[in-house]
PDB file of N, CA and C in Angstrom:
ATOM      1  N   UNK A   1      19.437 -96.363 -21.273  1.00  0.00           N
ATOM      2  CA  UNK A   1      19.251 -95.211 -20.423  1.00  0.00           C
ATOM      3  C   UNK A   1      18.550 -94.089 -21.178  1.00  0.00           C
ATOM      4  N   UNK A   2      19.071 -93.789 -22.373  1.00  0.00           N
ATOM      5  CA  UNK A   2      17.959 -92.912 -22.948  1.00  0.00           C
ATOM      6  C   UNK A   2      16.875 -93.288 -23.120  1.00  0.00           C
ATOM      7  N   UNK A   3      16.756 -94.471 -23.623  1.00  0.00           N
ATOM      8  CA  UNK A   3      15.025 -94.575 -23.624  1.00  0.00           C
ATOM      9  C   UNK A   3      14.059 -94.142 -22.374  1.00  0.00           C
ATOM     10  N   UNK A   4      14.809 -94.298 -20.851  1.00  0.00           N
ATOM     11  CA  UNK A   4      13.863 -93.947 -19.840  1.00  0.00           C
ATOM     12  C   UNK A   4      14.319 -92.361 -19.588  1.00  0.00           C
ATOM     13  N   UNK A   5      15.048 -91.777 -20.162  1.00  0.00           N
ATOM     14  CA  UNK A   5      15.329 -90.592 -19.824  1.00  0.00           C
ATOM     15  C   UNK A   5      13.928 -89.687 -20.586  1.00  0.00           C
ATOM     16  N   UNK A   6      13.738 -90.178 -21.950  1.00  0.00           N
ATOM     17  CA  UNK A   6      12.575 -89.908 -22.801  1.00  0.00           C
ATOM     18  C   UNK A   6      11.441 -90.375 -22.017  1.00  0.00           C
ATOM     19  N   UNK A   7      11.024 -91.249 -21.459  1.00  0.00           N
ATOM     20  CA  UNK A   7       9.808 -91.545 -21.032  1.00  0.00           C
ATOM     21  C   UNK A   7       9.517 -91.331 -19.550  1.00  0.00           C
ATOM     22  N   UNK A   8      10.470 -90.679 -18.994  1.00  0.00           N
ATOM     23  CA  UNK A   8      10.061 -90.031 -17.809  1.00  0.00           C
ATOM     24  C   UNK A   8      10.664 -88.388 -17.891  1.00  0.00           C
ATOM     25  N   UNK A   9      10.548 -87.980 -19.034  1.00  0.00           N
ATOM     26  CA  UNK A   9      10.684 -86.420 -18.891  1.00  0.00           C
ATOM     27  C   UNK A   9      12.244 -86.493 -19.142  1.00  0.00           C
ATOM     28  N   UNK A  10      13.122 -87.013 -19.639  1.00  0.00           N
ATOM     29  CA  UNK A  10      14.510 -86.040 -19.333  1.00  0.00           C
ATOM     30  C   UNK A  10      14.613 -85.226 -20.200  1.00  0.00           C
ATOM     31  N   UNK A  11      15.513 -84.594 -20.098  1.00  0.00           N
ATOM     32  CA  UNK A  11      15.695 -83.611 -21.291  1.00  0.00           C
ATOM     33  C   UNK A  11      16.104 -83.433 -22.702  1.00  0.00           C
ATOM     34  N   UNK A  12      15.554 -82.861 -23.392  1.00  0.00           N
ATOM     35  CA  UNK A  12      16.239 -82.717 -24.980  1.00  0.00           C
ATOM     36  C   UNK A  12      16.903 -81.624 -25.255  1.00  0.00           C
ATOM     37  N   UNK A  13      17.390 -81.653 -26.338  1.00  0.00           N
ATOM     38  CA  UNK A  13      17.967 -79.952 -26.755  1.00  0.00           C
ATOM     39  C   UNK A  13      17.035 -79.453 -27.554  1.00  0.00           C
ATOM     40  N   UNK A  14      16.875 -78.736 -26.997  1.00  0.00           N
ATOM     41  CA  UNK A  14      15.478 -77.055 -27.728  1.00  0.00           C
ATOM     42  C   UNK A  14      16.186 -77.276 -29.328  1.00  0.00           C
ATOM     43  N   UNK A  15      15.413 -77.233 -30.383  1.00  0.00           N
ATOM     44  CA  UNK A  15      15.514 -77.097 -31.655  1.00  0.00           C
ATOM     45  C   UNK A  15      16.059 -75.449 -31.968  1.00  0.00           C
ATOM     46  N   UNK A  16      17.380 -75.398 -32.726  1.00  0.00           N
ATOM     47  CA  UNK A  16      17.887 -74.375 -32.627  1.00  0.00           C
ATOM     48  C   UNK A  16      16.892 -73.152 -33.209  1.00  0.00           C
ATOM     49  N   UNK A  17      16.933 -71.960 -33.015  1.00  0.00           N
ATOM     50  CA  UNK A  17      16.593 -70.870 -33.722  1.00  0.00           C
ATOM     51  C   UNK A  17      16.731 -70.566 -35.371  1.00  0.00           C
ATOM     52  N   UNK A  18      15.545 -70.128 -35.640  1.00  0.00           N
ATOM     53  CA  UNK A  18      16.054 -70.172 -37.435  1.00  0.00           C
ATOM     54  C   UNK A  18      17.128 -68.511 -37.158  1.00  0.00           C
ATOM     55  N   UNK A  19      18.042 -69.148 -38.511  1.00  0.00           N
ATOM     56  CA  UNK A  19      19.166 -67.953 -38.535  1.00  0.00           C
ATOM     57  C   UNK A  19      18.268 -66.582 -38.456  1.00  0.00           C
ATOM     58  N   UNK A  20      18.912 -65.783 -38.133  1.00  0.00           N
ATOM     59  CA  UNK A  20      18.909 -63.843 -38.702  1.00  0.00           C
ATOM     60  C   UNK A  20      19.502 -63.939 -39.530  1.00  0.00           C
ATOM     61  N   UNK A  21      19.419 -63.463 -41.042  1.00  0.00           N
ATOM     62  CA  UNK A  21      20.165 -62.955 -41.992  1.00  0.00           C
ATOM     63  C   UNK A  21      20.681 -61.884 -41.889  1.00  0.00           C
ATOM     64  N   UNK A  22      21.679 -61.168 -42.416  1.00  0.00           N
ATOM     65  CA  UNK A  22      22.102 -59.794 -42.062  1.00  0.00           C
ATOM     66  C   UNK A  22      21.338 -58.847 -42.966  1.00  0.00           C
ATOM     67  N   UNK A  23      20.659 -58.028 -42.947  1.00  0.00           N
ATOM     68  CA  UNK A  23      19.769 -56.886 -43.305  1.00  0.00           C
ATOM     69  C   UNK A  23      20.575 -56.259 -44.210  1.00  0.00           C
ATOM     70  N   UNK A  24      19.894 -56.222 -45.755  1.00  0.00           N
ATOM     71  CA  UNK A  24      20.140 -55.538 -46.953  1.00  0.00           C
ATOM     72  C   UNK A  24      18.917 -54.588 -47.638  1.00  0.00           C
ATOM     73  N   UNK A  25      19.117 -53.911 -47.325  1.00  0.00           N
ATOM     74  CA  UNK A  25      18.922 -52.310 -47.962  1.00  0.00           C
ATOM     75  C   UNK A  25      18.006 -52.346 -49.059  1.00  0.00           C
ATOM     76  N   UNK A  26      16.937 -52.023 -49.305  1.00  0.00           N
ATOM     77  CA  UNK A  26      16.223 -52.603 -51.007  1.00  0.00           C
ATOM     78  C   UNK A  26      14.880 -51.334 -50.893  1.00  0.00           C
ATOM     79  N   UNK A  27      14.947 -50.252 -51.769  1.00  0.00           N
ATOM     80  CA  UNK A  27      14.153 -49.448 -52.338  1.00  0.00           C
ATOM     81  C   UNK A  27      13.479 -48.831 -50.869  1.00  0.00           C
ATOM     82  N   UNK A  28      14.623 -48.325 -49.980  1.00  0.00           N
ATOM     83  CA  UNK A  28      14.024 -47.762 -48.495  1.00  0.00           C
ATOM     84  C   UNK A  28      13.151 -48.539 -47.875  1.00  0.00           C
ATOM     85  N   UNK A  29      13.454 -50.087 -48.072  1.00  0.00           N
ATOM     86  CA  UNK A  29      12.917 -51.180 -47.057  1.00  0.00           C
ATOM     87  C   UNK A  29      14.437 -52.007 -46.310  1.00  0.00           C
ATOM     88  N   UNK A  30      13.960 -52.267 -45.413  1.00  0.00           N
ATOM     89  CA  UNK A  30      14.866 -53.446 -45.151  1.00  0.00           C
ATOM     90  C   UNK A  30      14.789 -54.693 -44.943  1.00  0.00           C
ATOM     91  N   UNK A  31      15.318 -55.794 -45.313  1.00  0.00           N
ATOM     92  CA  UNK A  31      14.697 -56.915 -46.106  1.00  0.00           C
ATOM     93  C   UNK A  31      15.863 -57.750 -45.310  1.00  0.00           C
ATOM     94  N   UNK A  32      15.673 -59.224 -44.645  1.00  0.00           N
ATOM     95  CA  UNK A  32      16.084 -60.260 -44.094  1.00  0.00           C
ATOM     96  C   UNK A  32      15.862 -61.424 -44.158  1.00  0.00           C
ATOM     97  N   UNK A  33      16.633 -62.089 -44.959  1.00  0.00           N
ATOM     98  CA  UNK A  33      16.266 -63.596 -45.146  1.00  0.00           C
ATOM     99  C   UNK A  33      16.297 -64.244 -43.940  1.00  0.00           C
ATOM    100  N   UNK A  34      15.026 -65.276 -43.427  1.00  0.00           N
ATOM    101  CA  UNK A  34      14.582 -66.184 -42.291  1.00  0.00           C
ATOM    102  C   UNK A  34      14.448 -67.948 -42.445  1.00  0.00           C
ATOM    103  N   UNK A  35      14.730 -68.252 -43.555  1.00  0.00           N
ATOM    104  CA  UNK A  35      14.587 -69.592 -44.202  1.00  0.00           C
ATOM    105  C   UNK A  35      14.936 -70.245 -42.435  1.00  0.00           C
ATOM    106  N   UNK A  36      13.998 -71.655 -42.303  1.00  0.00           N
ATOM    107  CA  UNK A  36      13.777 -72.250 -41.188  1.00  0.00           C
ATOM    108  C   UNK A  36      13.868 -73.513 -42.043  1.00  0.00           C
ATOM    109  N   UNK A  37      14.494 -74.812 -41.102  1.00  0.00           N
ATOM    110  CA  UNK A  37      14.223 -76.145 -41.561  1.00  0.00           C
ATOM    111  C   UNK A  37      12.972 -76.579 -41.147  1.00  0.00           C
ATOM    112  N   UNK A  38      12.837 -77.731 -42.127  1.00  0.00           N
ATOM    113  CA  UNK A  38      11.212 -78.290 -42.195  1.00  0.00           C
ATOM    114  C   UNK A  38      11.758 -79.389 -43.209  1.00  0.00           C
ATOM    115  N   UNK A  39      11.184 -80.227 -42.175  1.00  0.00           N
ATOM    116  CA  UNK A  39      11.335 -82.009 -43.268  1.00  0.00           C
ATOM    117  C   UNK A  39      13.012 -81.918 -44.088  1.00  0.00           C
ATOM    118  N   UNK A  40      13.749 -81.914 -43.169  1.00  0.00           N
ATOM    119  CA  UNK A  40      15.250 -82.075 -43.673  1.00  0.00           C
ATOM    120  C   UNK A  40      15.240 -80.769 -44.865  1.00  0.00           C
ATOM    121  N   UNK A  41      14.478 -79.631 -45.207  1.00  0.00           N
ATOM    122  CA  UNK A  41      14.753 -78.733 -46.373  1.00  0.00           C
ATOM    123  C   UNK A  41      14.793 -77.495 -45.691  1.00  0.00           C
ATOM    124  N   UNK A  42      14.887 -76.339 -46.120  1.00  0.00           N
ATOM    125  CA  UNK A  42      14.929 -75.375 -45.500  1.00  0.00           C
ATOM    126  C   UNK A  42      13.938 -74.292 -46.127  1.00  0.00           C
ATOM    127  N   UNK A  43      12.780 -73.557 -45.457  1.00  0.00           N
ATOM    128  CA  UNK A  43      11.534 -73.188 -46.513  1.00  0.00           C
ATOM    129  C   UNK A  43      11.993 -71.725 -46.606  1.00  0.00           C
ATOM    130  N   UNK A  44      11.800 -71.032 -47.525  1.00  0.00           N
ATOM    131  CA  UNK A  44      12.047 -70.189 -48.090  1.00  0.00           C
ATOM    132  C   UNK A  44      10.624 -68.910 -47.092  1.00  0.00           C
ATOM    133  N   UNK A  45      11.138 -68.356 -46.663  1.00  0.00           N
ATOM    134  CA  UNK A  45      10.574 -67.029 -45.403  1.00  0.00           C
ATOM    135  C   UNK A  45      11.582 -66.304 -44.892  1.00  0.00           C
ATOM    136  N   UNK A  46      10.993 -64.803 -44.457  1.00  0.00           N
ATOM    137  CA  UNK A  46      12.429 -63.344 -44.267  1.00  0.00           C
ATOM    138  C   UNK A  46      10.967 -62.352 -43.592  1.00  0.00           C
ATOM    139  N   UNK A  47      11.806 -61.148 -43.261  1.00  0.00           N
ATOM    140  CA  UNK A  47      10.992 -60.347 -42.995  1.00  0.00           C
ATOM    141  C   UNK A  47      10.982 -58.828 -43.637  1.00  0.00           C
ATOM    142  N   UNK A  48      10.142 -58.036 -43.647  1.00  0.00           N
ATOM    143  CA  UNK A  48      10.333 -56.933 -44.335  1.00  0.00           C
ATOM    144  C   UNK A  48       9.928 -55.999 -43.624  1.00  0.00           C
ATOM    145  N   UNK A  49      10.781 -54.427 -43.395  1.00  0.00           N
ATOM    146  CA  UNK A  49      10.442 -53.565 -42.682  1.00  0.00           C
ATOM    147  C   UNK A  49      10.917 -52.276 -43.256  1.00  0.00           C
ATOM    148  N   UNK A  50       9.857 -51.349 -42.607  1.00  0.00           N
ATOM    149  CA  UNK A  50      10.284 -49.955 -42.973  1.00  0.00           C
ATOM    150  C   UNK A  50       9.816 -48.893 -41.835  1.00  0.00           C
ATOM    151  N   UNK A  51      10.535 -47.626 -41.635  1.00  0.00           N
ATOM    152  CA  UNK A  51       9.681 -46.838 -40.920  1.00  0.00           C
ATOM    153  C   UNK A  51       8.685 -46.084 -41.521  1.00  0.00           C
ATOM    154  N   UNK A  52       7.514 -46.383 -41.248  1.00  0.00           N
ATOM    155  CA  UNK A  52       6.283 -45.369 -42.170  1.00  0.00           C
ATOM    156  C   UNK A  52       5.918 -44.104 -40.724  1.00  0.00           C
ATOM    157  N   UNK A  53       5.684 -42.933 -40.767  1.00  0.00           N
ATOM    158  CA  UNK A  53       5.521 -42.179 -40.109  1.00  0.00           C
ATOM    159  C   UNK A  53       5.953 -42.105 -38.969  1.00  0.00           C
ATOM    160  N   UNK A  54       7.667 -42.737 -39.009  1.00  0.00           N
ATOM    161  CA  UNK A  54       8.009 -43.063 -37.383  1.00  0.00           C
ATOM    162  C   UNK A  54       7.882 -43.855 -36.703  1.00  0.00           C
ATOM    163  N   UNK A  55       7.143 -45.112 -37.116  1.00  0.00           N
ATOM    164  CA  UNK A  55       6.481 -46.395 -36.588  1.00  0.00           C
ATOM    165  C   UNK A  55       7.617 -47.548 -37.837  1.00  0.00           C
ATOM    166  N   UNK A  56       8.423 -48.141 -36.979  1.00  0.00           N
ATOM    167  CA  UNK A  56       8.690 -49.105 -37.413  1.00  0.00           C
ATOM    168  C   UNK A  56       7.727 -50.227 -37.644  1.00  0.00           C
ATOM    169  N   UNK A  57       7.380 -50.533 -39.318  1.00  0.00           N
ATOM    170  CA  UNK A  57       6.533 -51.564 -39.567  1.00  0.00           C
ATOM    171  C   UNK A  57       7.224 -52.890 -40.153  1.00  0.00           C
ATOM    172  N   UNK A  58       6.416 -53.778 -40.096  1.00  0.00           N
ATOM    173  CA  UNK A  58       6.875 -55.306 -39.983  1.00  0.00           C
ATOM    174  C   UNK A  58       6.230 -56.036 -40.814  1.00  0.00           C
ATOM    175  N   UNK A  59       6.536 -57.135 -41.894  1.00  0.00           N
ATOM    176  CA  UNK A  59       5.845 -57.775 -42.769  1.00  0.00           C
ATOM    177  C   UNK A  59       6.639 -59.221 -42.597  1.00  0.00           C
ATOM    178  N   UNK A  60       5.948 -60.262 -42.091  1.00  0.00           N
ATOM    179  CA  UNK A  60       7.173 -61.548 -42.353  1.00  0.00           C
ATOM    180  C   UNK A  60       6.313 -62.494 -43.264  1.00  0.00           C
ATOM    181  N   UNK A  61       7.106 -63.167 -44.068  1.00  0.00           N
ATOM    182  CA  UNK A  61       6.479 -63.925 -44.790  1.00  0.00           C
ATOM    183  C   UNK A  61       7.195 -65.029 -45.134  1.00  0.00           C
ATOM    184  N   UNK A  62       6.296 -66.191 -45.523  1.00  0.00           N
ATOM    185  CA  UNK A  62       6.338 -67.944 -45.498  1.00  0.00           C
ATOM    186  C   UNK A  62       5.908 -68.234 -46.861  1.00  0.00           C
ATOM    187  N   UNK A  63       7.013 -68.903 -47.717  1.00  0.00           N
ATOM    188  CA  UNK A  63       6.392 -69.532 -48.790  1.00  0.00           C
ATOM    189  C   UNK A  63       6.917 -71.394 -48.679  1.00  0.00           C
ATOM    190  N   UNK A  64       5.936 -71.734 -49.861  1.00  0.00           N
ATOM    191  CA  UNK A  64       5.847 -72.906 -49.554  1.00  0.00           C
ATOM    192  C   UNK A  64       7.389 -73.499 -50.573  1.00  0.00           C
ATOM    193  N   UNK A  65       8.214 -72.540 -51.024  1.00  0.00           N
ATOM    194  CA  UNK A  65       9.139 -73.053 -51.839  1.00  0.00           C
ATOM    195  C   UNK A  65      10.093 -73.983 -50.655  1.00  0.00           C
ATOM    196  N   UNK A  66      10.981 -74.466 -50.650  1.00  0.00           N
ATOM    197  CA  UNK A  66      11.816 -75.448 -49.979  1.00  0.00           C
ATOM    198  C   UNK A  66      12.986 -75.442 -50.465  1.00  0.00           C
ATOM    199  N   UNK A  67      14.225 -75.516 -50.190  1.00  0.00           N
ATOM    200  CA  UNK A  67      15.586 -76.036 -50.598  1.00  0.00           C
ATOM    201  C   UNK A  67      15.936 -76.758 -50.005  1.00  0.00           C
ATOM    202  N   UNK A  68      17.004 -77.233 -50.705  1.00  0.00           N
ATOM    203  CA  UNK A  68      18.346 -78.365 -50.144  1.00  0.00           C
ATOM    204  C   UNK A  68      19.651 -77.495 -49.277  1.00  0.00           C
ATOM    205  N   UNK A  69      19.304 -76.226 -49.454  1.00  0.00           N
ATOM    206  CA  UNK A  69      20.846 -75.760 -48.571  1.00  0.00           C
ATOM    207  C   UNK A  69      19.928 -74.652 -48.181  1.00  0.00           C
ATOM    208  N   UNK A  70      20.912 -74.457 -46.883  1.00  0.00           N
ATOM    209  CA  UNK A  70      20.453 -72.987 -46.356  1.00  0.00           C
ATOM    210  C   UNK A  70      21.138 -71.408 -47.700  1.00  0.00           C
ATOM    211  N   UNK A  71      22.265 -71.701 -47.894  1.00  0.00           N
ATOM    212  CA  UNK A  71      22.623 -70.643 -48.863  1.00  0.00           C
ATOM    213  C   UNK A  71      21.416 -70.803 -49.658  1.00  0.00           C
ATOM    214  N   UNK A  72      20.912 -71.656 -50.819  1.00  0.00           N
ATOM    215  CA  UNK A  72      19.754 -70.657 -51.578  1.00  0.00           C
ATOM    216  C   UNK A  72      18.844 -70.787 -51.126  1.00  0.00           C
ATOM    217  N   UNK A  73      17.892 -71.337 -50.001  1.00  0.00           N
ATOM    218  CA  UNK A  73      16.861 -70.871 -49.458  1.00  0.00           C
ATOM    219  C   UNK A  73      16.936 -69.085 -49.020  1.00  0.00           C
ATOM    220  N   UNK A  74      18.393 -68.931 -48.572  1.00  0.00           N
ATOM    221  CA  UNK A  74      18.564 -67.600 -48.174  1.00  0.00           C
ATOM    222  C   UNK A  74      18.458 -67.090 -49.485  1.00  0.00           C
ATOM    223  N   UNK A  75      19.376 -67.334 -50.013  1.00  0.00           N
ATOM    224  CA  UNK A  75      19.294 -66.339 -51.365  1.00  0.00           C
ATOM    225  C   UNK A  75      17.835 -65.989 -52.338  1.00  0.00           C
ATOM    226  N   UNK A  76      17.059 -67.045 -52.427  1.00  0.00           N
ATOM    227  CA  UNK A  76      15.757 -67.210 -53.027  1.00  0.00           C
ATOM    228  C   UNK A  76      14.563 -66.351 -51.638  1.00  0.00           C
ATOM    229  N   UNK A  77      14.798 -66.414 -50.806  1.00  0.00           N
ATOM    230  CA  UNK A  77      13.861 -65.662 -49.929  1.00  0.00           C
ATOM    231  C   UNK A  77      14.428 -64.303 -50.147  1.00  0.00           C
ATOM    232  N   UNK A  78      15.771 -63.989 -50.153  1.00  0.00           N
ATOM    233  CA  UNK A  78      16.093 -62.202 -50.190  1.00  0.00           C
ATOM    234  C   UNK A  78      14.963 -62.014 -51.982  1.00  0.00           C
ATOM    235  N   UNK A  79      15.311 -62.771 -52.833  1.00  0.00           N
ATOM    236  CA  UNK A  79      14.465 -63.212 -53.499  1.00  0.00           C
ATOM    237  C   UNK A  79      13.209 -62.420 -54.045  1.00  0.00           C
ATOM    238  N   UNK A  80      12.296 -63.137 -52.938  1.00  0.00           N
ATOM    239  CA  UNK A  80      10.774 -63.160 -52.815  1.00  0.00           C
ATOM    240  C   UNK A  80      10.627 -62.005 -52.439  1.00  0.00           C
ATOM    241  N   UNK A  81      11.350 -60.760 -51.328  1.00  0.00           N
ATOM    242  CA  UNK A  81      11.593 -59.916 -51.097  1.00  0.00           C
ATOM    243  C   UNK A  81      11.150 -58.555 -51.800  1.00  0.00           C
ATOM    244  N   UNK A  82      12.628 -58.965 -52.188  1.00  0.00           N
ATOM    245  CA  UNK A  82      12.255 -57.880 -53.347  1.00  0.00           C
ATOM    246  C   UNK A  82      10.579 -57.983 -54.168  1.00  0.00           C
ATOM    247  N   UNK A  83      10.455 -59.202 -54.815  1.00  0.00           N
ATOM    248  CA  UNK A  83       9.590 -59.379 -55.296  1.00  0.00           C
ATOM    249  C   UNK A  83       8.263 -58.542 -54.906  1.00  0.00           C
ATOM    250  N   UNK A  84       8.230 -59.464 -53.122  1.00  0.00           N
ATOM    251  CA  UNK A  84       7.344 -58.380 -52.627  1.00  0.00           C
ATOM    252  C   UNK A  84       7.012 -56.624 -52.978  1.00  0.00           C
ATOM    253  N   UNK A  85       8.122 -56.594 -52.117  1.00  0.00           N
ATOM    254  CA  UNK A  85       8.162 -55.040 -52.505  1.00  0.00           C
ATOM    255  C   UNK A  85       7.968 -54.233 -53.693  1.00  0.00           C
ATOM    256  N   UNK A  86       8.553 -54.784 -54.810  1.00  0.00           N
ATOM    257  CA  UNK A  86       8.171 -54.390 -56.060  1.00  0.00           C
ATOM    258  C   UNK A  86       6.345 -54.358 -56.442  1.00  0.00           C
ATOM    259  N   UNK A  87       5.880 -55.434 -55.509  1.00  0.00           N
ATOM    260  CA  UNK A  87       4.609 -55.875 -55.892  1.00  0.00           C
ATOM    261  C   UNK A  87       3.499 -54.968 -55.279  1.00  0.00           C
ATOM    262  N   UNK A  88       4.033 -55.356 -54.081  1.00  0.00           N
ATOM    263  CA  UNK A  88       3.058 -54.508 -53.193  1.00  0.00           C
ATOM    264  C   UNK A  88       3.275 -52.937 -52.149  1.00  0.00           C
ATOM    265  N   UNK A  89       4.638 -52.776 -52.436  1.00  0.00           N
ATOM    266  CA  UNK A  89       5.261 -51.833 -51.561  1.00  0.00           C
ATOM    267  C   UNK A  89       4.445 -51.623 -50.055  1.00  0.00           C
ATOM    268  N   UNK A  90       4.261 -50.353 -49.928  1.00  0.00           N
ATOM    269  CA  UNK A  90       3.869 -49.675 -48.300  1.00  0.00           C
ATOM    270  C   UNK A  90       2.394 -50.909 -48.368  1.00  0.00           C
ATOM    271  N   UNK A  91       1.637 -51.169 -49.811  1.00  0.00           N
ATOM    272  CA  UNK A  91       0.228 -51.690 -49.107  1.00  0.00           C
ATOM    273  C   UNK A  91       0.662 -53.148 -48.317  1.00  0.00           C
ATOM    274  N   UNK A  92       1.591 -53.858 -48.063  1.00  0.00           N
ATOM    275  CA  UNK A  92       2.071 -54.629 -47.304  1.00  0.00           C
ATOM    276  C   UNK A  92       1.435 -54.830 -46.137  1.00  0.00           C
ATOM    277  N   UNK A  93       1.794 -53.342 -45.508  1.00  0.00           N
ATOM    278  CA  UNK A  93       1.820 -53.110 -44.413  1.00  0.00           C
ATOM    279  C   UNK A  93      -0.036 -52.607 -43.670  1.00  0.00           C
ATOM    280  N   UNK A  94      -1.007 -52.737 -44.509  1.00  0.00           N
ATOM    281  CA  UNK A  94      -1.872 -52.468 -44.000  1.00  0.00           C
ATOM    282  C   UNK A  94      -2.777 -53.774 -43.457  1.00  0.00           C
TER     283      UNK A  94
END
């Protein structure tokens, strides 16, 4: 029965949402680990934001690193984060 449920349209379950991390505080940015699965690993990506002149701005970013658990993909993307920021601060955002 599943096989014809697949080959005439039945339904699947939607691939869940990659987590929200909970938002930590880093040099008047705010920084969120996003790690998503890919090929059984979980890739190391978050987003970065700040308000610049009242305009909430937005930076998300994808690296090609990978883990075996969601804990240090999370932890290694808060990570990269910082990194960012240290690197490039506000020019991020242009």
């Amino acid at each position: 029965m599943s096989f014809l449920k697949s080959l005439f349209g039945g339904r699947t379950a939607a691939p869940a949402p990659p987590p929200r991390g909970e938002p930590v505080a880093y040099k008047g940015y705010v920084i969120r680990a996003e790690p998503f699965q890919n090929n059984g690993q979980y890739q190391t990506a978050g987003v970065i934001e700040k308000e610049v002149d009242g305009v909430r701005k937005e930076h998300r970013f994808i690296r090609a690193d990978s883990h075996a658990s969601l804990d240090d993909a999370t932890s290694f993307s808060l990570s990269k984060a910082r990194q960012i920021v240290d690197l490039q601060g506000d020019r991020m955002f242009e």
